[in-house]
PDB file of N, CA and C in Angstrom:
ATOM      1  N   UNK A   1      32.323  93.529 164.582  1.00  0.00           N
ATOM      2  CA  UNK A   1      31.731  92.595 165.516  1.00  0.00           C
ATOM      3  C   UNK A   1      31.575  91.242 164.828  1.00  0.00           C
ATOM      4  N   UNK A   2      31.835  89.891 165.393  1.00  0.00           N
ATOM      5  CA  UNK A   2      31.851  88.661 165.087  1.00  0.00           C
ATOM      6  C   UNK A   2      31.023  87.818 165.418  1.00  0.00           C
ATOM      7  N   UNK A   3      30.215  87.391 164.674  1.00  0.00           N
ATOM      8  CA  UNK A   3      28.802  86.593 165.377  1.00  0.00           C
ATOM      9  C   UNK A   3      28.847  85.232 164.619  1.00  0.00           C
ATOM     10  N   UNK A   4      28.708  84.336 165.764  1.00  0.00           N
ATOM     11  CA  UNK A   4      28.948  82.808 165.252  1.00  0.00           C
ATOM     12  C   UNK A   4      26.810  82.463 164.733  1.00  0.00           C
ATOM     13  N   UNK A   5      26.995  82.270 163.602  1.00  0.00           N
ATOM     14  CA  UNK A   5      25.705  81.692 163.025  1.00  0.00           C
ATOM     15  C   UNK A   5      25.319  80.767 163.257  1.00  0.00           C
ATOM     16  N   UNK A   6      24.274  80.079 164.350  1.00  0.00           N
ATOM     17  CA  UNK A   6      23.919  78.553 164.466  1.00  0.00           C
ATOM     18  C   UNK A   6      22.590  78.111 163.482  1.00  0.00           C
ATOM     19  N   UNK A   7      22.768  77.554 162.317  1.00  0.00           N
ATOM     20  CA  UNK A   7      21.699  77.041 161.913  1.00  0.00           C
ATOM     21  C   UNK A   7      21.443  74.755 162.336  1.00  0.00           C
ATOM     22  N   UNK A   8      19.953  74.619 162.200  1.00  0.00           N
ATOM     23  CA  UNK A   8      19.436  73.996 162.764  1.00  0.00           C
ATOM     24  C   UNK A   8      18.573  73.131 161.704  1.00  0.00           C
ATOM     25  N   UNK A   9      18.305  73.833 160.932  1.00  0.00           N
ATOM     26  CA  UNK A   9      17.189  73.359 160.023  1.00  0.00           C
ATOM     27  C   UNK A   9      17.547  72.686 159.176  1.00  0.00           C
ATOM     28  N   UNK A  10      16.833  71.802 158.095  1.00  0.00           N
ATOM     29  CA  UNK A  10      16.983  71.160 156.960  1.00  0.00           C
ATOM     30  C   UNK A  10      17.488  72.103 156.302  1.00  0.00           C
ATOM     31  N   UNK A  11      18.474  72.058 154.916  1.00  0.00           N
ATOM     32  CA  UNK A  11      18.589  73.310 154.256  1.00  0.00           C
ATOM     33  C   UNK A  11      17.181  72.769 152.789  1.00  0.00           C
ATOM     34  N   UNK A  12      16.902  71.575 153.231  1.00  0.00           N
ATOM     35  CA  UNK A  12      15.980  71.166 151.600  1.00  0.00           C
ATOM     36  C   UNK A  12      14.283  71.672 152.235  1.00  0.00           C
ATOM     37  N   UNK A  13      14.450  72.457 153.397  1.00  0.00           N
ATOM     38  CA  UNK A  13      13.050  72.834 154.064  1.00  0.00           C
ATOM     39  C   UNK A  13      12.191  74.057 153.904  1.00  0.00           C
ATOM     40  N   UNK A  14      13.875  74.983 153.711  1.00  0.00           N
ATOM     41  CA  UNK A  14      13.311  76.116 153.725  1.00  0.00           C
ATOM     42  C   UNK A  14      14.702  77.329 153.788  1.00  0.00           C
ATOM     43  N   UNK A  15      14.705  78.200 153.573  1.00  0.00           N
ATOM     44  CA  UNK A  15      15.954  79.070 152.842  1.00  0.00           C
ATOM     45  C   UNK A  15      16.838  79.815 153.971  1.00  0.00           C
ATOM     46  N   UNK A  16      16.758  78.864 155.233  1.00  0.00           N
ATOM     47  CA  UNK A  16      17.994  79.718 155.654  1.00  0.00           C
ATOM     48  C   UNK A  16      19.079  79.809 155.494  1.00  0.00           C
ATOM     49  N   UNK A  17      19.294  78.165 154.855  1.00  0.00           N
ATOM     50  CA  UNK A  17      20.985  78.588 154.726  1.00  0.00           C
ATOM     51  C   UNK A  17      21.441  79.657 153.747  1.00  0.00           C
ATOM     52  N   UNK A  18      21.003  79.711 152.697  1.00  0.00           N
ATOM     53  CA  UNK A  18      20.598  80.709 151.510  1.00  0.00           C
ATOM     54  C   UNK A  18      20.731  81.935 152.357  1.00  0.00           C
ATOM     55  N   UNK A  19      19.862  82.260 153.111  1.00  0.00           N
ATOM     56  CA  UNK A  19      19.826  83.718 153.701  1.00  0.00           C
ATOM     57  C   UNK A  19      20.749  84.131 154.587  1.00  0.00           C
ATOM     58  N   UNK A  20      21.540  83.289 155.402  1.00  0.00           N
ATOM     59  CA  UNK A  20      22.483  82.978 156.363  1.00  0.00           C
ATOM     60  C   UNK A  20      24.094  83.537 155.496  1.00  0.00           C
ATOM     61  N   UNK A  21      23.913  82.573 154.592  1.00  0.00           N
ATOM     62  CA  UNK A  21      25.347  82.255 153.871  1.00  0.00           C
ATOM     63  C   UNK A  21      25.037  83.864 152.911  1.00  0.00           C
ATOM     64  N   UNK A  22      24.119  84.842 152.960  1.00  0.00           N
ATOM     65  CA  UNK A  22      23.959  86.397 152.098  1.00  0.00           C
ATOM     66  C   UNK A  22      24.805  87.338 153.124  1.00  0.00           C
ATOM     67  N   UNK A  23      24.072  87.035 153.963  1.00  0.00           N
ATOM     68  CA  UNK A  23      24.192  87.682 155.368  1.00  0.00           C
ATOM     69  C   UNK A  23      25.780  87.737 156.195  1.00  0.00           C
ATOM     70  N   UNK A  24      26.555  86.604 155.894  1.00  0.00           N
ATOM     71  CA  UNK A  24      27.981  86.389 156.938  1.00  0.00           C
ATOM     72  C   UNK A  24      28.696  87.634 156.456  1.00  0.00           C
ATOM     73  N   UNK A  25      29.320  88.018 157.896  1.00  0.00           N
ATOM     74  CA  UNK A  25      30.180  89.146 157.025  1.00  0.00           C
ATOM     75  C   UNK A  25      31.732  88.146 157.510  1.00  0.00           C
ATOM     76  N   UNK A  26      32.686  89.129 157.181  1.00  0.00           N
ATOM     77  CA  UNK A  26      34.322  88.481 156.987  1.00  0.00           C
ATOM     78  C   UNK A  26      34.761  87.683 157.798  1.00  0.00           C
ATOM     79  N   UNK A  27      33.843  88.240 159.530  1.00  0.00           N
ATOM     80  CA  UNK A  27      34.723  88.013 160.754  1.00  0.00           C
ATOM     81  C   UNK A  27      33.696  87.223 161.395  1.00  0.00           C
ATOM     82  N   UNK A  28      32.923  86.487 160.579  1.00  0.00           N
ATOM     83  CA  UNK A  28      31.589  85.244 161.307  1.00  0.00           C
ATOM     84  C   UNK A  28      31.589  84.029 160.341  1.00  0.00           C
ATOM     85  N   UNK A  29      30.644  83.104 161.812  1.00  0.00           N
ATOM     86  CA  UNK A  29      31.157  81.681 160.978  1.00  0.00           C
ATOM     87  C   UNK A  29      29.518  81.114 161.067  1.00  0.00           C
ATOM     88  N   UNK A  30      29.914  80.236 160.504  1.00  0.00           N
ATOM     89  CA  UNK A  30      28.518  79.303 160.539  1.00  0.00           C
ATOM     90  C   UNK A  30      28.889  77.914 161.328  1.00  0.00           C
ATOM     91  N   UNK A  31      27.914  77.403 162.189  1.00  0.00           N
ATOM     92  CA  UNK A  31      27.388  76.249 162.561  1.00  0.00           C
ATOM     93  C   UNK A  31      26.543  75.297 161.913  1.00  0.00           C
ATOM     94  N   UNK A  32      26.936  74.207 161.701  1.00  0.00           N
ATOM     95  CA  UNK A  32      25.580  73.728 161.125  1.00  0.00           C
ATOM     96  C   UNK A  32      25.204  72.608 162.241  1.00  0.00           C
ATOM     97  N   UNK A  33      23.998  72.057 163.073  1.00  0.00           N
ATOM     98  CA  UNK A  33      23.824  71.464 163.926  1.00  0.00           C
ATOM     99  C   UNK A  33      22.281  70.722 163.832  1.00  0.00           C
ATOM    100  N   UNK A  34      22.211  69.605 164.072  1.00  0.00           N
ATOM    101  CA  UNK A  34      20.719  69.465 163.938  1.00  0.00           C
ATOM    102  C   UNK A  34      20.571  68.683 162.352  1.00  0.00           C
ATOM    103  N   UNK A  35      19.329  69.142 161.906  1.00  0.00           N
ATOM    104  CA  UNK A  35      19.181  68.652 159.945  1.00  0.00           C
ATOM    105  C   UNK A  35      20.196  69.492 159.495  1.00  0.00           C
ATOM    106  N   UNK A  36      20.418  70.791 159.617  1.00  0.00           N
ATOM    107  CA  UNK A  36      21.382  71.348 159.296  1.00  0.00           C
ATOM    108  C   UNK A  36      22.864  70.938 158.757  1.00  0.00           C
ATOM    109  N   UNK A  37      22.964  69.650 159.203  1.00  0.00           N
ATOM    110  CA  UNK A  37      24.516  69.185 158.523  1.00  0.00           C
ATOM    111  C   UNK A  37      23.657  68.494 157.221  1.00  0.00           C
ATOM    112  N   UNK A  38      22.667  67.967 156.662  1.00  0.00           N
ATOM    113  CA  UNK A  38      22.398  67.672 154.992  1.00  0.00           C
ATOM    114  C   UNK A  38      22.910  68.426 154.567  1.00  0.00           C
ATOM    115  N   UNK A  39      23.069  69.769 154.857  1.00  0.00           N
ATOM    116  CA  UNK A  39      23.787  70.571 153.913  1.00  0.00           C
ATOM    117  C   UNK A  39      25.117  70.538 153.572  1.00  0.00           C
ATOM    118  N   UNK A  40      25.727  69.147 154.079  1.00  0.00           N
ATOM    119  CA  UNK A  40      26.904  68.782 153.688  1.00  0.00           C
ATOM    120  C   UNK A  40      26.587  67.341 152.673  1.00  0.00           C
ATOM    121  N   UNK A  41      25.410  67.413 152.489  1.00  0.00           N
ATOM    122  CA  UNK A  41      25.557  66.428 151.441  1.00  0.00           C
ATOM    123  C   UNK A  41      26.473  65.929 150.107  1.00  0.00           C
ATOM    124  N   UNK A  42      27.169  65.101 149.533  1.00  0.00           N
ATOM    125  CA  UNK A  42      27.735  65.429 148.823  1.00  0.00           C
ATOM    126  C   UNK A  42      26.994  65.560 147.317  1.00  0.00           C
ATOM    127  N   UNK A  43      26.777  66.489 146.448  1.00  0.00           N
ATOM    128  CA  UNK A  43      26.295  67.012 144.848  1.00  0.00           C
ATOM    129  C   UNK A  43      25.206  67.469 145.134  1.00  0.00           C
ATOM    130  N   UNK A  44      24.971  67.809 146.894  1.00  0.00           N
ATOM    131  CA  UNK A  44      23.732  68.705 146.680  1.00  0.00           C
ATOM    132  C   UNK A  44      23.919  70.334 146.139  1.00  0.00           C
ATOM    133  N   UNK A  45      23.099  71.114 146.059  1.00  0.00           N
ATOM    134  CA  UNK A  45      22.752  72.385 146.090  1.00  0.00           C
ATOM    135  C   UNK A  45      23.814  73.328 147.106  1.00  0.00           C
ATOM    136  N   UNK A  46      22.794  72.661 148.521  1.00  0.00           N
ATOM    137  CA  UNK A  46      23.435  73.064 149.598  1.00  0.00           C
ATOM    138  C   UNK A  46      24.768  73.189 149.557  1.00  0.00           C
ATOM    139  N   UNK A  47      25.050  71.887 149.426  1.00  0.00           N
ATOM    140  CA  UNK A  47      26.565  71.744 149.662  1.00  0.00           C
ATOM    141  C   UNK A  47      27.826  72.244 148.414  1.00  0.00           C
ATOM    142  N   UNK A  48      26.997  72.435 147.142  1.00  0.00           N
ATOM    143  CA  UNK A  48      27.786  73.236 146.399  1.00  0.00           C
ATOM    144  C   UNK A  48      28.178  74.368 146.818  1.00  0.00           C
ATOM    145  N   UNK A  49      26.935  75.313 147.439  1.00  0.00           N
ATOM    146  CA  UNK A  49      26.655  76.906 148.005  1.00  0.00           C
ATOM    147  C   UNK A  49      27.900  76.888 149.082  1.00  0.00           C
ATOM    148  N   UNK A  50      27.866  76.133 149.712  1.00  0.00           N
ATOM    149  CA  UNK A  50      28.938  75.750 150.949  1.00  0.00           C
ATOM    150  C   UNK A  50      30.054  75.536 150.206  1.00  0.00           C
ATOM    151  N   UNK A  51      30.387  75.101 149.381  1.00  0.00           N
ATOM    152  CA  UNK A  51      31.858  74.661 149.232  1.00  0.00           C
ATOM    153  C   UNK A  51      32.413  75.580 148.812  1.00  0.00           C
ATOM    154  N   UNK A  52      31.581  76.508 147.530  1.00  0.00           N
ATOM    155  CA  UNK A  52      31.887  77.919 146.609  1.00  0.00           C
ATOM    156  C   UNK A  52      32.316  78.846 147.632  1.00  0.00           C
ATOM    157  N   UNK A  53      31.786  78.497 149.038  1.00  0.00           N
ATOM    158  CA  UNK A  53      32.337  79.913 149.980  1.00  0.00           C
ATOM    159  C   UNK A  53      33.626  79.722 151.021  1.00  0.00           C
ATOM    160  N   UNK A  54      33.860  78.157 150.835  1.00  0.00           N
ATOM    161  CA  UNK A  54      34.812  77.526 151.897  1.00  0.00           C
ATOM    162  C   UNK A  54      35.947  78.833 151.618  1.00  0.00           C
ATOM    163  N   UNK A  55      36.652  79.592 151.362  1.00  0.00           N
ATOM    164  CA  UNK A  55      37.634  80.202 151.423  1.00  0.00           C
ATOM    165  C   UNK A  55      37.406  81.285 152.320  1.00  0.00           C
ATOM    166  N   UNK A  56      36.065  81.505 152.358  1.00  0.00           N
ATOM    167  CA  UNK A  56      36.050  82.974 152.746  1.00  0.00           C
ATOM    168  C   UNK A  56      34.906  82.433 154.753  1.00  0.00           C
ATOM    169  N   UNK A  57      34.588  81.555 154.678  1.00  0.00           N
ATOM    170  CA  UNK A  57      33.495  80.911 155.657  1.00  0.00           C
ATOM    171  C   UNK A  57      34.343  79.897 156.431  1.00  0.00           C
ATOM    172  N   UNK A  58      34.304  80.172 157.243  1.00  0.00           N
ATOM    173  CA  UNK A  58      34.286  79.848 158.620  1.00  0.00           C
ATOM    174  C   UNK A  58      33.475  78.550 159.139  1.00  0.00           C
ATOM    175  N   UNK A  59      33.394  77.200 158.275  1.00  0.00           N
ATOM    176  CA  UNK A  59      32.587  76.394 158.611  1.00  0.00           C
ATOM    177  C   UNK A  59      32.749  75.284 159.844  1.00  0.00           C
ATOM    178  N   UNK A  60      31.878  75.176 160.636  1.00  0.00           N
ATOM    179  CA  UNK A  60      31.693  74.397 161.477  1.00  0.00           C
ATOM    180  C   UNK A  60      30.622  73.361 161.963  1.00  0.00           C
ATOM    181  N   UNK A  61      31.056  71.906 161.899  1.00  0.00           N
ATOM    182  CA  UNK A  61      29.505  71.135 162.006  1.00  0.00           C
ATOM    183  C   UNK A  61      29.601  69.921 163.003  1.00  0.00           C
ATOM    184  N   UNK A  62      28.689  70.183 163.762  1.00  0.00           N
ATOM    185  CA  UNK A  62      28.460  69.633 165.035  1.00  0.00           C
ATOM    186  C   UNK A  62      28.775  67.970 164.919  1.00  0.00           C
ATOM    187  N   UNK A  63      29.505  67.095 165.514  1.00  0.00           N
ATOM    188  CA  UNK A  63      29.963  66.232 164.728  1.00  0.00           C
ATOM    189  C   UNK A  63      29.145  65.334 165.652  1.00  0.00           C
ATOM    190  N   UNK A  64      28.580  65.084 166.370  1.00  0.00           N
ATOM    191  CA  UNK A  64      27.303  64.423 166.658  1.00  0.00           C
ATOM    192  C   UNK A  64      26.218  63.857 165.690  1.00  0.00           C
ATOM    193  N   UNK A  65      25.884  65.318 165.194  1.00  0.00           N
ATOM    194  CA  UNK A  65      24.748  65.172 164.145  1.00  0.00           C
ATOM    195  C   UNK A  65      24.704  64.745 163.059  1.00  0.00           C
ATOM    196  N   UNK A  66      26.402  64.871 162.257  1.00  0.00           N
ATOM    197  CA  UNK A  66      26.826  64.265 161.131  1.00  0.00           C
ATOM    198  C   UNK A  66      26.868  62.658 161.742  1.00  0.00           C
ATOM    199  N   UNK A  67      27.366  62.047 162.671  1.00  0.00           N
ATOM    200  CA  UNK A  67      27.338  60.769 162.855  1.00  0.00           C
ATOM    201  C   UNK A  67      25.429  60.384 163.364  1.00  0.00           C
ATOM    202  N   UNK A  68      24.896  60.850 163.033  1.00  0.00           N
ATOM    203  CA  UNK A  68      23.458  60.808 163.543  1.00  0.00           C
ATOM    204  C   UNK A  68      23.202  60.583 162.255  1.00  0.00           C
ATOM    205  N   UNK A  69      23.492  61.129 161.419  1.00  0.00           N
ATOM    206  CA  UNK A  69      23.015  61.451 160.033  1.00  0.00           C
ATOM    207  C   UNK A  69      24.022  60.273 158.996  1.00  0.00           C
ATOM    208  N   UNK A  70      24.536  59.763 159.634  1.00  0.00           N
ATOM    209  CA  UNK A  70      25.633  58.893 158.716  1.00  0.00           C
ATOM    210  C   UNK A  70      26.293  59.785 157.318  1.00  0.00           C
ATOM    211  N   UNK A  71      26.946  60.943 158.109  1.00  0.00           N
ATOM    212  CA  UNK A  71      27.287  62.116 156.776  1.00  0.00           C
ATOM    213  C   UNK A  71      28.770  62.280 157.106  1.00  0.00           C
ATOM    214  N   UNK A  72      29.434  62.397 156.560  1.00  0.00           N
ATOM    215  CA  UNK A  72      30.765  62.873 156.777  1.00  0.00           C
ATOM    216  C   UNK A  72      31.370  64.180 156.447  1.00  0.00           C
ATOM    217  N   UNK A  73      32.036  64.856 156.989  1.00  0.00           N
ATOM    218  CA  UNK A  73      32.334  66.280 157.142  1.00  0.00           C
ATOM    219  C   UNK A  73      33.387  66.324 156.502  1.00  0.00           C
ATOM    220  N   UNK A  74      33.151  67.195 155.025  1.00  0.00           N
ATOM    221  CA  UNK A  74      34.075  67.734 154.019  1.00  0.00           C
ATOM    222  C   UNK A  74      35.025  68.125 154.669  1.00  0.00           C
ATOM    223  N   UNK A  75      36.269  68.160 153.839  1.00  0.00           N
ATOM    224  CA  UNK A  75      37.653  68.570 154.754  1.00  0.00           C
ATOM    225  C   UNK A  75      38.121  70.187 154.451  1.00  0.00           C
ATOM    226  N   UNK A  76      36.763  70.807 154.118  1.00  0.00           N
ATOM    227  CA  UNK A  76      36.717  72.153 154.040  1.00  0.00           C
ATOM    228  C   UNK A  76      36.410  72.979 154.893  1.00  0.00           C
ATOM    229  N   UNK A  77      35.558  72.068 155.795  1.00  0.00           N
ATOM    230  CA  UNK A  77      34.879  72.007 156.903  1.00  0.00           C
ATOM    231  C   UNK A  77      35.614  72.138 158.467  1.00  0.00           C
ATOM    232  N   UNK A  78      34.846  72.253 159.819  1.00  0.00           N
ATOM    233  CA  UNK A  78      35.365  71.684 160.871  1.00  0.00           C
ATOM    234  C   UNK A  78      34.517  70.699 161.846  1.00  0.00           C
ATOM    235  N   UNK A  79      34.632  69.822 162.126  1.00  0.00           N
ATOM    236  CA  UNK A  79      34.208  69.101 162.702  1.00  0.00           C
ATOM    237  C   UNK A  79      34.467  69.328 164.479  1.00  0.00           C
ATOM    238  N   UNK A  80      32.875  69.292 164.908  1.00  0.00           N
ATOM    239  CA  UNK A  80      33.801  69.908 166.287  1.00  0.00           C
ATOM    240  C   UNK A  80      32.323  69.408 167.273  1.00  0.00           C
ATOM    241  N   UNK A  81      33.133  68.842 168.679  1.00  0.00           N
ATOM    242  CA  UNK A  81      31.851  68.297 169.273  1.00  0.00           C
ATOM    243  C   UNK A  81      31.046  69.203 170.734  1.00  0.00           C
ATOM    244  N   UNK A  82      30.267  69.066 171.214  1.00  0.00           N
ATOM    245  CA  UNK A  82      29.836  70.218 172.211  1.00  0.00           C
ATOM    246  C   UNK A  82      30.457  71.159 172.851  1.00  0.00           C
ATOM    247  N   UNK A  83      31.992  70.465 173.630  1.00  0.00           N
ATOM    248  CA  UNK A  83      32.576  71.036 174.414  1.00  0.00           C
ATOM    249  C   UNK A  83      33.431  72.704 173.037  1.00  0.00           C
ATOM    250  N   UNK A  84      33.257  72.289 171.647  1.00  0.00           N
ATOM    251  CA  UNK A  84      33.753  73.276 170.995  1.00  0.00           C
ATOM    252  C   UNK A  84      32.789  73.993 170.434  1.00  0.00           C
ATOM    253  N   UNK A  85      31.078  73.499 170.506  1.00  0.00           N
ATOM    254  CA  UNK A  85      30.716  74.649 170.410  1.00  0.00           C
ATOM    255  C   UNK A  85      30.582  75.506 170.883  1.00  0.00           C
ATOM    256  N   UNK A  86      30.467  75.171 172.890  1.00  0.00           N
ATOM    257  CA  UNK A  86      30.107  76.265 173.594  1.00  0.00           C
ATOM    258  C   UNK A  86      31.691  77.125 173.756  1.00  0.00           C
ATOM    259  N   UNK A  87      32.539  76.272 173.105  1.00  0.00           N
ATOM    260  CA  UNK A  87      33.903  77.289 172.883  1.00  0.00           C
ATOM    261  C   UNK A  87      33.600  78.411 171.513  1.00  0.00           C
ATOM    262  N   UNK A  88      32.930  77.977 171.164  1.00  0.00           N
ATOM    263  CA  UNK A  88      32.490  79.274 169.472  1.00  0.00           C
ATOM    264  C   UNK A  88      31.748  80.021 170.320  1.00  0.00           C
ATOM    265  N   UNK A  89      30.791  79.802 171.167  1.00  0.00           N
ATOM    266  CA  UNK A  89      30.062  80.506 171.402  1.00  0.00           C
ATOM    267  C   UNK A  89      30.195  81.852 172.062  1.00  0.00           C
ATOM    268  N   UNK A  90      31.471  81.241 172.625  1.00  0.00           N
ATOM    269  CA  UNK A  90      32.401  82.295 173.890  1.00  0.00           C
ATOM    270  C   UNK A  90      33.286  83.045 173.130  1.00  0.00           C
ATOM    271  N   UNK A  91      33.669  82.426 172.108  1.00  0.00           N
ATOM    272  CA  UNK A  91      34.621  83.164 171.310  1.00  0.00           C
ATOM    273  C   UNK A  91      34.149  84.125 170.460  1.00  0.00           C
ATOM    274  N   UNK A  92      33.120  84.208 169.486  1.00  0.00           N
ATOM    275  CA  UNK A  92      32.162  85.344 168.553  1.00  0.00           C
ATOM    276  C   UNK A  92      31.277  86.312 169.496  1.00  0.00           C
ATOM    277  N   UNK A  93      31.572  87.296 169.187  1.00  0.00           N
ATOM    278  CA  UNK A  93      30.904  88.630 170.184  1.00  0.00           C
ATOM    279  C   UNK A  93      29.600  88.222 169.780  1.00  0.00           C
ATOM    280  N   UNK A  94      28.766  87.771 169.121  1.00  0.00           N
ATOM    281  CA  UNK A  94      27.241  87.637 169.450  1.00  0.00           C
ATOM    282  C   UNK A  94      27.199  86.061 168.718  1.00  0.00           C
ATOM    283  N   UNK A  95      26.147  85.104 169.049  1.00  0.00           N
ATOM    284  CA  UNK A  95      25.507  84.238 168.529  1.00  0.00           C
ATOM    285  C   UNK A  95      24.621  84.302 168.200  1.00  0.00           C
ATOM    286  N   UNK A  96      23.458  84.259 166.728  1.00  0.00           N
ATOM    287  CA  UNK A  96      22.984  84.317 166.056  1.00  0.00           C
ATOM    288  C   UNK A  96      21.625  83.072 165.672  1.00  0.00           C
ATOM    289  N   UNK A  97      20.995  82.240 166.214  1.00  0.00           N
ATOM    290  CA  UNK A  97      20.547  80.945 165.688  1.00  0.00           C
ATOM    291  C   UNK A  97      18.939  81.694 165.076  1.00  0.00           C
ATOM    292  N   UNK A  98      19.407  80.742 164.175  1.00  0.00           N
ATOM    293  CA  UNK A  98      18.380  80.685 163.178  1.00  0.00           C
ATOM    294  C   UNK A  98      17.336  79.974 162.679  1.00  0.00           C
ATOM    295  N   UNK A  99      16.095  80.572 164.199  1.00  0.00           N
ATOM    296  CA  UNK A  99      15.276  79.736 164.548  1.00  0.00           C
ATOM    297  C   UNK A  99      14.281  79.882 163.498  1.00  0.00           C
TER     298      UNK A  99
END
């Protein structure tokens, strides 16, 4: 079963991405949407944790929020705007947010 992960939060707030990124199994992806794209910072923490998994992760970040955030989306990454999230959403047998 394939479950698209929506996180939301700061990742410098509090440990979901940490717990999120333990948790993915082979055939799920992550969202990042909201504070949630800092974690594309570049020489953060976060974004090391994120990059170490780009081969195996499924990344996706709401490209709204990165231009909200004046952040730009690693090319490890996908950049993708509403009309593609509610396409992830339809596409992964469960959605997941990580309120």
């Amino acid at each position: 079963m394939s479950t698209l992960h929506v996180l939301s939060h700061s990742p410098f707030t509090d440990s979901r991405l940490s717990s999120c990124l333990r948790l993915l199994g082979t055939e799920d992806a992550l969202l990042l949407c909201g504070d949630a794209v800092y974690a594309v910072q570049p020489h953060s923490l976060p974004c090391d944790a994120l990059e170490q998994q780009h081969a195996r992760l499924s990344l996706f970040i709401l490209d709204e929020d990165l231009q909200a955030r004046g952040l730009e989306c690693p090319d490890w990454a996908t950049r993708v705007d509403y009309a593609t999230f509610v396409e992830l959403s339809l596409r992964y047998t469960k959605v997941n947010t990580w309120l």
